[in-house]
Each structure stands twice: as C-alpha cells, then as structure tokens.
N, C-alpha and C. Protein backbone atom coordinates (compact mmCIF):
# COMPACT_ATOMS: atom_id res chain seq x y z
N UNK A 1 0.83 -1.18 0.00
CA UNK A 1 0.00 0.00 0.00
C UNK A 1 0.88 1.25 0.00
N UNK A 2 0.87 2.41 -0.82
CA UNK A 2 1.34 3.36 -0.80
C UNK A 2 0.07 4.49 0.07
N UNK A 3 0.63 5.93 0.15
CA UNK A 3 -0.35 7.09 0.23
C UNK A 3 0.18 7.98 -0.82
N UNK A 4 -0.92 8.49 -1.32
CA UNK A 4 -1.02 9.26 -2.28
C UNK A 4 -1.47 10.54 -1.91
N UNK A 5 -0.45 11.61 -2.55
CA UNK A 5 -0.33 12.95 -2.42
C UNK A 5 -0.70 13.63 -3.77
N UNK A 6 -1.63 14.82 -3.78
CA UNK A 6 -2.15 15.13 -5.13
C UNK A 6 -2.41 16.32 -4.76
N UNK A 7 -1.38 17.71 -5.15
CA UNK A 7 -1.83 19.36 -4.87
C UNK A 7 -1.35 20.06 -5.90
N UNK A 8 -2.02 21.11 -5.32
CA UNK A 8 -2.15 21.83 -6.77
C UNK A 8 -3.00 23.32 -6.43
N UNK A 9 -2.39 24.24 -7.41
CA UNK A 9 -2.60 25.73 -7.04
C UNK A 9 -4.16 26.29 -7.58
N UNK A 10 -5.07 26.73 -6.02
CA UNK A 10 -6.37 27.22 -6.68
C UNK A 10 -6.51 28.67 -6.57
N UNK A 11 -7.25 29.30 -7.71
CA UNK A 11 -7.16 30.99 -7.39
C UNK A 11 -8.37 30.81 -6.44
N UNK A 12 -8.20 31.43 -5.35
CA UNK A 12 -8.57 31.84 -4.41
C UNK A 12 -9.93 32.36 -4.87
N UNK A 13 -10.76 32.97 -5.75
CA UNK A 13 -12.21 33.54 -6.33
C UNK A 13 -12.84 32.39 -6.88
N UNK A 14 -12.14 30.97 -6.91
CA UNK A 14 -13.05 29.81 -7.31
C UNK A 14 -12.89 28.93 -6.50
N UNK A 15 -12.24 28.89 -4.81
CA UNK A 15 -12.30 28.39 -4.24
C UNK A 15 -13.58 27.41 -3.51
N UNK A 16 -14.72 28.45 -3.72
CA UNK A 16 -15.64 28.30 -3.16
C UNK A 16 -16.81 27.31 -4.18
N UNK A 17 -16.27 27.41 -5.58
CA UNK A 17 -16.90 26.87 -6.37
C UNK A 17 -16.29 25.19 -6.43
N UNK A 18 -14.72 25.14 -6.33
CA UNK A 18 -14.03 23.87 -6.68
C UNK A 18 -14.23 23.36 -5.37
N UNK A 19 -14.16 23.34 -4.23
CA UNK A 19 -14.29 22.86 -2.92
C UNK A 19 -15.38 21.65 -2.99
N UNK A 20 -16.87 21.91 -3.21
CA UNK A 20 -17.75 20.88 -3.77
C UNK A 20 -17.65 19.69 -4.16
N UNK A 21 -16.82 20.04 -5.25
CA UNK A 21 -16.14 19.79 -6.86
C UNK A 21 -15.35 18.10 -6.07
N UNK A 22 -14.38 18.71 -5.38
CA UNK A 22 -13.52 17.85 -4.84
C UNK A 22 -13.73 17.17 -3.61
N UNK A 23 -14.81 17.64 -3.01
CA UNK A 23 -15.33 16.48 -2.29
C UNK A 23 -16.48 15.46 -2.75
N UNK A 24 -17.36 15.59 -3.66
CA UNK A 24 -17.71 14.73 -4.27
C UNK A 24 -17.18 13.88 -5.02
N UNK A 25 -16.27 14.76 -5.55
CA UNK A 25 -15.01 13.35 -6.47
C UNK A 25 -14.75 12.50 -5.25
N UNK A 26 -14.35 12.94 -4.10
CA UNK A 26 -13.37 12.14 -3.06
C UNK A 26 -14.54 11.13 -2.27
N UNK A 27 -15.96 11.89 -2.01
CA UNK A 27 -16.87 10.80 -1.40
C UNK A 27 -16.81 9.58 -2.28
N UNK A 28 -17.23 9.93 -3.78
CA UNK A 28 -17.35 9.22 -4.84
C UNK A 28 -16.16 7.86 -4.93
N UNK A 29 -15.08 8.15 -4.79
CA UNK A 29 -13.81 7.47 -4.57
C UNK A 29 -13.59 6.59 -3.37
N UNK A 30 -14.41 7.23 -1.89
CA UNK A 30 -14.55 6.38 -0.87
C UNK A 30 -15.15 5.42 -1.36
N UNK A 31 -16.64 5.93 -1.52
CA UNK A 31 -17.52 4.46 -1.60
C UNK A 31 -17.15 3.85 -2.34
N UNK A 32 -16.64 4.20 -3.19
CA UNK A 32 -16.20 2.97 -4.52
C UNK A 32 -15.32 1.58 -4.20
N UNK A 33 -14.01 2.77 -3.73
CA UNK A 33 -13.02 2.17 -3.53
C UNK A 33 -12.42 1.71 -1.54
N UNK A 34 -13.09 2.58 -0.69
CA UNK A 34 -12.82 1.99 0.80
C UNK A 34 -12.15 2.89 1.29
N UNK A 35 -11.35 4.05 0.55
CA UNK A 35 -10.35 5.07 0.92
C UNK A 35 -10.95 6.47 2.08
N UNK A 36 -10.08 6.78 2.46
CA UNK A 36 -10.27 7.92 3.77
C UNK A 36 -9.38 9.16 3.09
N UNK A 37 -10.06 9.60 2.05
CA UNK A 37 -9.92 10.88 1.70
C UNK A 37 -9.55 12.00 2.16
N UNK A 38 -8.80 12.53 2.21
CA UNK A 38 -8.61 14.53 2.93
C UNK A 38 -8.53 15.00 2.10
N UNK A 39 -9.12 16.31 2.33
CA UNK A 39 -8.71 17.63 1.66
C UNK A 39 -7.87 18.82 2.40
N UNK A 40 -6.90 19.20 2.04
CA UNK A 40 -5.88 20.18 2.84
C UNK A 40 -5.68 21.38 1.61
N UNK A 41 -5.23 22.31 2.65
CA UNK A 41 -5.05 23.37 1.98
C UNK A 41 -3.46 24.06 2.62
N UNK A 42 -2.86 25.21 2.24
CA UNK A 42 -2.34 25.99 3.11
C UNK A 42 -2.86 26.66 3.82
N UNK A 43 -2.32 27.79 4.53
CA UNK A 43 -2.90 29.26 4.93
C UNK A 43 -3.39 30.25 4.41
N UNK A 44 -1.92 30.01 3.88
CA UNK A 44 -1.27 31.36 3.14
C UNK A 44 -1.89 31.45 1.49
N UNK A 45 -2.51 32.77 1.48
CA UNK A 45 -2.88 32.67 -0.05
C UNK A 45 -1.78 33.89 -0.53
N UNK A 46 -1.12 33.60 -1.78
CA UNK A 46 -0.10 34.36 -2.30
C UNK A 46 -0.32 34.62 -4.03
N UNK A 47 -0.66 36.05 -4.51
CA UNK A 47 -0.76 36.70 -5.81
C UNK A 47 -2.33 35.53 -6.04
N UNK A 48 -3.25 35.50 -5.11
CA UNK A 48 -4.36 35.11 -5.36
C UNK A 48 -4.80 33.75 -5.54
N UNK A 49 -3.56 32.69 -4.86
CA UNK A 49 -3.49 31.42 -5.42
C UNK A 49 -3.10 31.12 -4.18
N UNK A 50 -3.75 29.32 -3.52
CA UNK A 50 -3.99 28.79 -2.50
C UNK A 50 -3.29 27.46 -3.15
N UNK A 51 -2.60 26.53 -2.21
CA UNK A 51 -2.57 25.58 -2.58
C UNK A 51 -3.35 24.39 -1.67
N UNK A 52 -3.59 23.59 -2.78
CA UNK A 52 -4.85 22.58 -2.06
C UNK A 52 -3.78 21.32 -2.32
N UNK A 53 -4.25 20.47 -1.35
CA UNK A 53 -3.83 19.10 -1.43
C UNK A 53 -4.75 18.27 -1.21
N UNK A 54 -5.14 16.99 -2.08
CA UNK A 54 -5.86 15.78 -1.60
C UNK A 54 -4.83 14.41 -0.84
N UNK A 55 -5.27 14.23 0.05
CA UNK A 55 -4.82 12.70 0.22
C UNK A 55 -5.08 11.74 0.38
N UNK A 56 -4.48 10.67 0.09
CA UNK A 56 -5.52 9.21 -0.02
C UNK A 56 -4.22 8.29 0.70
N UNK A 57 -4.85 8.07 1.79
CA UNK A 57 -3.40 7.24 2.52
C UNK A 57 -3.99 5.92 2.30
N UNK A 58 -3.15 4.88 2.31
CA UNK A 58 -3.10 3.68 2.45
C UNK A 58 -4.27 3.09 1.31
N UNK A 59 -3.69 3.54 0.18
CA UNK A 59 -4.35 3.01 -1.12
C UNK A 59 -3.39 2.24 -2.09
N UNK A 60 -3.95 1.01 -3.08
CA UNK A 60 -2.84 0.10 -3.39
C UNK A 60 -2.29 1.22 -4.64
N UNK A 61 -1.52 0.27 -5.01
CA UNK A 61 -0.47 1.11 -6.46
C UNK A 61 -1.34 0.57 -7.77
N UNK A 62 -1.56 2.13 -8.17
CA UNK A 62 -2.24 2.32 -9.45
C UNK A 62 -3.76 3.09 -9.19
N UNK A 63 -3.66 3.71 -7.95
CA UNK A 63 -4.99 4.33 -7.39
C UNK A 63 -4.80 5.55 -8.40
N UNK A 64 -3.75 6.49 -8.49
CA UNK A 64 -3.13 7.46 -9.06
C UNK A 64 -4.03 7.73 -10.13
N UNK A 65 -4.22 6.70 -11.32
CA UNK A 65 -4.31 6.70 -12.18
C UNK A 65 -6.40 7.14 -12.38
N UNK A 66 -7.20 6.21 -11.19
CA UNK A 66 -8.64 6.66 -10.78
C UNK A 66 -8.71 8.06 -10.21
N UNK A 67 -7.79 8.44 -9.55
CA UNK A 67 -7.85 9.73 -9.11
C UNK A 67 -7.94 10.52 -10.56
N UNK A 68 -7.23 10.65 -11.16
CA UNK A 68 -7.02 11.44 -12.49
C UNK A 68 -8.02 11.17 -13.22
N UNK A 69 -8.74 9.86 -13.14
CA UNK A 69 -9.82 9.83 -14.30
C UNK A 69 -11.01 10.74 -13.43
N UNK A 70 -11.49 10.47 -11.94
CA UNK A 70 -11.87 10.60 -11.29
C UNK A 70 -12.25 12.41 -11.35
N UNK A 71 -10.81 12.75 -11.08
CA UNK A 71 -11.06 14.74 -11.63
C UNK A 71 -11.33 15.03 -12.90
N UNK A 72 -10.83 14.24 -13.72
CA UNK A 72 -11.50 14.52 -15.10
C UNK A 72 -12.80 14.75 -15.27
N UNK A 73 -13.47 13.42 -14.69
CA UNK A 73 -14.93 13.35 -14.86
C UNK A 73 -15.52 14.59 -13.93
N UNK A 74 -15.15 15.09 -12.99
CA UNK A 74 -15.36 15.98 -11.90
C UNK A 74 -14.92 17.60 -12.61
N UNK A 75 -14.57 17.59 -13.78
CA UNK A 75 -14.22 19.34 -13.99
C UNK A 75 -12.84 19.72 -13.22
N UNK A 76 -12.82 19.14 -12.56
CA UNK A 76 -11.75 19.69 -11.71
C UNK A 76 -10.50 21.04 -12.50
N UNK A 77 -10.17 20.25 -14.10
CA UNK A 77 -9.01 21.29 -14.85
C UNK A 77 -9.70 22.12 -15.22
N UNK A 78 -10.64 22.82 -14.95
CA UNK A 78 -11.19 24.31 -15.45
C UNK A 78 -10.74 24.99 -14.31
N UNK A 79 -11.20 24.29 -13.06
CA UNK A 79 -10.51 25.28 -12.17
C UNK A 79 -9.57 25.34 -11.46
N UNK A 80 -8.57 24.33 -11.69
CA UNK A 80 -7.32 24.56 -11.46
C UNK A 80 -6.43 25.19 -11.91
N UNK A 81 -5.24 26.48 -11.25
CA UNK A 81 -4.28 26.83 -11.63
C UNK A 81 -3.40 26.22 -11.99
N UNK A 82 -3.07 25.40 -13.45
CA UNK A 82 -1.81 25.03 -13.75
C UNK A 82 -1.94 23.44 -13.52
N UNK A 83 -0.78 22.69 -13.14
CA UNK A 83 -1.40 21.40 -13.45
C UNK A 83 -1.39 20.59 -11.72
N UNK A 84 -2.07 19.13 -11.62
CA UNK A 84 -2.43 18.48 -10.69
C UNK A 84 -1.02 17.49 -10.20
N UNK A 85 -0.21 17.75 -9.32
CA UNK A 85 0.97 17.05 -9.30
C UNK A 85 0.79 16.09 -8.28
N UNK A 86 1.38 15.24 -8.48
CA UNK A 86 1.20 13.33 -7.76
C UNK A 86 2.14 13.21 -7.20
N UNK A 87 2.44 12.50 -5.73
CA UNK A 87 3.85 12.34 -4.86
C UNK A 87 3.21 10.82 -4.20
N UNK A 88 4.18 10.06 -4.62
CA UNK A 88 3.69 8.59 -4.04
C UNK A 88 4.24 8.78 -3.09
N UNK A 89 3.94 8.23 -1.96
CA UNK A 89 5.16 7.61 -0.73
C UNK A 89 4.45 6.30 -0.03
N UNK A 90 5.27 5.81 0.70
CA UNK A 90 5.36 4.56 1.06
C UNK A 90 6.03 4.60 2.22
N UNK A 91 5.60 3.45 3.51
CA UNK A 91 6.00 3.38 5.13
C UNK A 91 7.63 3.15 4.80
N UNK A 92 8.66 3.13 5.50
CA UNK A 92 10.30 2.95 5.42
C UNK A 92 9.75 1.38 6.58
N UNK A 93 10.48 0.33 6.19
CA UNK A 93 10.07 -0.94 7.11
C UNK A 93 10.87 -1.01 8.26
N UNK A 94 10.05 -1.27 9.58
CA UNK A 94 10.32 -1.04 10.84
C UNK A 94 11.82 -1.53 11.45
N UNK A 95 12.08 -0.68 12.08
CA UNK A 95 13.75 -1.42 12.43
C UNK A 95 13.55 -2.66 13.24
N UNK A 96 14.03 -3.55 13.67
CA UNK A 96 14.25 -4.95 13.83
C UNK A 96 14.49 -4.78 15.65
C-alpha cells in the first residue's frame, strides 16, 4: 500500500466553487473504492493562489491513475491553476 499525495494551485475567487467539486469526487472514490480521503489546503494565499492538497493514505499502487480519471470526470481542470501534481510515498520498514 502506498499514500497518495495530489496538490495543486487554486485561485482563491473559485475556491468556493471547486471545494464541492472535490469532495464529491473524493466521497465518490470512498464508496467505490474503501479510501479515507482529505482535503488540505495551506494558509497562506499568495498573488491570489492557494494551494490545495488531496490525500488518499493507504491506497494500493495504481490508485493514481482513478484519481485522475476521477477529476476529469469531476471538472476539476477548469478550475485549477496550472497542473495536478502526484507524490507517491510509502512506510520505510520497521527497524528490527
């Protein structure tokens, strides 16, 4: 099982519109698939742009790929600034 990291820059005046947006993709993705979804953000909004993060911990390898179809089907690239970037990671195995 990896967790999956997925953020990406929102202008701050469609925040309120994409927020929805991305939790229905992510309920949609629970029930489907069993996953415990977040949505994160920063604080700090800078030249009008917020960065959002989704995460999907402890999902197998190749979830990546439903997520992306997943925002597709969801609109998501109209209102994103720029593009949706992916960071796999994985537990380091316990010392002995």
């Amino acid at each position: 099982m990896i967790d999956l990291y997925v953020y990406y820059k929102v202008r701050e005046l469609d925040a309120d519109v994409l927020a929805p947006r991305v939790r229905a993709m992510q309920h949609a993705l629970a029930a489907a698939h069993g996953v415990a979804a977040q949505l994160k953000r920063r604080p700090e909004v800078r030249e009008g742009l917020v960065t959002w993060m989704e995460v999907y911990p402890s999902v197998p390898d190749g979830f990546a790929a439903l997520v992306d179809a997943a925002a597709l089907d969801a609109g998501l690239d109209a209102l994103v600034a720029g593009p949706r970037r992916v960071e796999v990671f994985m537990d380091l195995a316990p010392c002995a």
